[in-house]
C-alpha atoms as a PDB file:
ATOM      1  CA  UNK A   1     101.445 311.057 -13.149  1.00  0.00           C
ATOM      2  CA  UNK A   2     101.317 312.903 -10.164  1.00  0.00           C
ATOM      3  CA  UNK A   3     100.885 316.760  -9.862  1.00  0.00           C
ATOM      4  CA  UNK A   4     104.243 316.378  -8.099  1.00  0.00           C
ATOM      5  CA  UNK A   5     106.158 314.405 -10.778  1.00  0.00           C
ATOM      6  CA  UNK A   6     104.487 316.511 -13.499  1.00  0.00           C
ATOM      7  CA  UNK A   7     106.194 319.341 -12.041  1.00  0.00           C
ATOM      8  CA  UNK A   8     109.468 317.899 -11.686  1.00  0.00           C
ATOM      9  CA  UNK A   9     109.388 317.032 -15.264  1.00  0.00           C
ATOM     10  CA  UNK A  10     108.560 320.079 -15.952  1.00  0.00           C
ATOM     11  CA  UNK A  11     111.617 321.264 -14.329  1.00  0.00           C
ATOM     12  CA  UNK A  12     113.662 319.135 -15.510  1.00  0.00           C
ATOM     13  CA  UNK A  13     112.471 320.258 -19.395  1.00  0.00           C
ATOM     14  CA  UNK A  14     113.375 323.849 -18.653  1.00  0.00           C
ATOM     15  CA  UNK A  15     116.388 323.235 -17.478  1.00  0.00           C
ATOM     16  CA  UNK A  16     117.408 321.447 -20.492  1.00  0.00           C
ATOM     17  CA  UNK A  17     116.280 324.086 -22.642  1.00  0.00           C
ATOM     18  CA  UNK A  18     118.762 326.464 -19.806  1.00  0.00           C
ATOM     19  CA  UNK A  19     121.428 324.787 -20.936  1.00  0.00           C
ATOM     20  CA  UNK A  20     120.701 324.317 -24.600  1.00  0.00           C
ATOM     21  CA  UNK A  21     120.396 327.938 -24.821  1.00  0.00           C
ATOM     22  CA  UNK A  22     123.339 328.322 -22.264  1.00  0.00           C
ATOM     23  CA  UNK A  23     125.682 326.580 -24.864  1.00  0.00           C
ATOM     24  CA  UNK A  24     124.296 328.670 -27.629  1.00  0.00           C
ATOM     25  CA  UNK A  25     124.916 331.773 -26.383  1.00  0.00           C
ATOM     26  CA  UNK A  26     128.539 330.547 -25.442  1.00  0.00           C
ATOM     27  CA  UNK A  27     128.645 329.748 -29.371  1.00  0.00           C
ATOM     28  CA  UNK A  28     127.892 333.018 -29.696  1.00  0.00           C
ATOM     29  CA  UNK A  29     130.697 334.627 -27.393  1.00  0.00           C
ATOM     30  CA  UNK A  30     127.566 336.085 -25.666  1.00  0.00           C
ATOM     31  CA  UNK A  31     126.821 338.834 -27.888  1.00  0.00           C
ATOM     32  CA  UNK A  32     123.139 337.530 -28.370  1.00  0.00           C
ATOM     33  CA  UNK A  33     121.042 339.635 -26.484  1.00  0.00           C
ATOM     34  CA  UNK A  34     117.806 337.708 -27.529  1.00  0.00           C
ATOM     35  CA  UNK A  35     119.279 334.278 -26.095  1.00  0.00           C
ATOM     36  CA  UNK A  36     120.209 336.182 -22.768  1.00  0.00           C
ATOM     37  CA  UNK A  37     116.959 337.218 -22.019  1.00  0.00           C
ATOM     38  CA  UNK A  38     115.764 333.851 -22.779  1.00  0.00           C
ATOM     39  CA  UNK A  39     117.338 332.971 -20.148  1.00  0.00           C
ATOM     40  CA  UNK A  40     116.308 335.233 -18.283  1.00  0.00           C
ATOM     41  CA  UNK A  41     112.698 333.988 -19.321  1.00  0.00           C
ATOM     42  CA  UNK A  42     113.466 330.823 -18.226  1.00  0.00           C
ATOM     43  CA  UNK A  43     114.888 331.390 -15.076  1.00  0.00           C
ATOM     44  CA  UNK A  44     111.835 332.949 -13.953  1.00  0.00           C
ATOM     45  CA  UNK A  45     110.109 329.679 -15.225  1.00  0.00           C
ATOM     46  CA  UNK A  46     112.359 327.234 -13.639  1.00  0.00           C
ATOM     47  CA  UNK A  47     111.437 329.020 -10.181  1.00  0.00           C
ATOM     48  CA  UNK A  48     107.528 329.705 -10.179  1.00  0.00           C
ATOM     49  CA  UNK A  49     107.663 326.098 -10.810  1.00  0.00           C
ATOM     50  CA  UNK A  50     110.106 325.627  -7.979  1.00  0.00           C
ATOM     51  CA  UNK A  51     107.729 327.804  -6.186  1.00  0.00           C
ATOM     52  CA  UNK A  52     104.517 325.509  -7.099  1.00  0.00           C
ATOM     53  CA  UNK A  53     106.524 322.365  -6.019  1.00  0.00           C
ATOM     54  CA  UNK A  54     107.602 323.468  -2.732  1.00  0.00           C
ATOM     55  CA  UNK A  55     103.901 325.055  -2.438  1.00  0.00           C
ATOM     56  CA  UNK A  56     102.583 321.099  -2.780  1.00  0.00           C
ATOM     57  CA  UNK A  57     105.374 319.820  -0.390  1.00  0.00           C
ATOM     58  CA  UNK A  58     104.481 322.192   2.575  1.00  0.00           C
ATOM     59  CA  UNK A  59     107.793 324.047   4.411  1.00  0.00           C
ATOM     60  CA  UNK A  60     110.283 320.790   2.812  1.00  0.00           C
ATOM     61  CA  UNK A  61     112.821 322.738   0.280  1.00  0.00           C
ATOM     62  CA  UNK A  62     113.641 319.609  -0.887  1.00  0.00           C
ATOM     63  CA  UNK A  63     112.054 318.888  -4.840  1.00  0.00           C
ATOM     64  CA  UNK A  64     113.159 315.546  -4.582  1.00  0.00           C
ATOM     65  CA  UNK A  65     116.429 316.763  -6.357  1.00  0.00           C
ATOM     66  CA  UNK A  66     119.037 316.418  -4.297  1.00  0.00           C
ATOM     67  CA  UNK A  67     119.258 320.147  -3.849  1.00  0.00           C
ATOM     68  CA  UNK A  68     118.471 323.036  -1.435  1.00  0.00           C
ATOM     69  CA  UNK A  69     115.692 325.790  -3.518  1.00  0.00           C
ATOM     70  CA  UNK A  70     115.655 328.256  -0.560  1.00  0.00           C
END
């Protein structure tokens, strides 16, 4: 596996565990101030790892994704 597609899975993990903890919190009728700033946690994840990706790929903002990370 490529640094690239290690990355992408990588990605692709956290934002799984987003929404896992997404639809948790919604369980919770967001009162769970430990599962927001989880999020929070893994926001800042998702993008350094954004940020690594689009280090690899030069000036493209394309991952590969389909979307724009500007």
């Amino acid at each position: 596996m490529s640094e690239q597609e290690e990355l992408m899975d990588n990605i692709m993990n956290v934002d799984l565990e987003i929404i896992e903890t997404v639809r948790t919190l919604q369980q919770e009728n967001w009162n769970t101030e430990e599962l927001k700033n989880q999020v929070t946690d893994l926001l800042k994840i998702h993008d350094e790892i954004v940020g690594k990706l689009r280090a690899l790929q030069g000036d493209d903002h394309s991952c590969g994704c389909g979307h724009d990370h500007c």
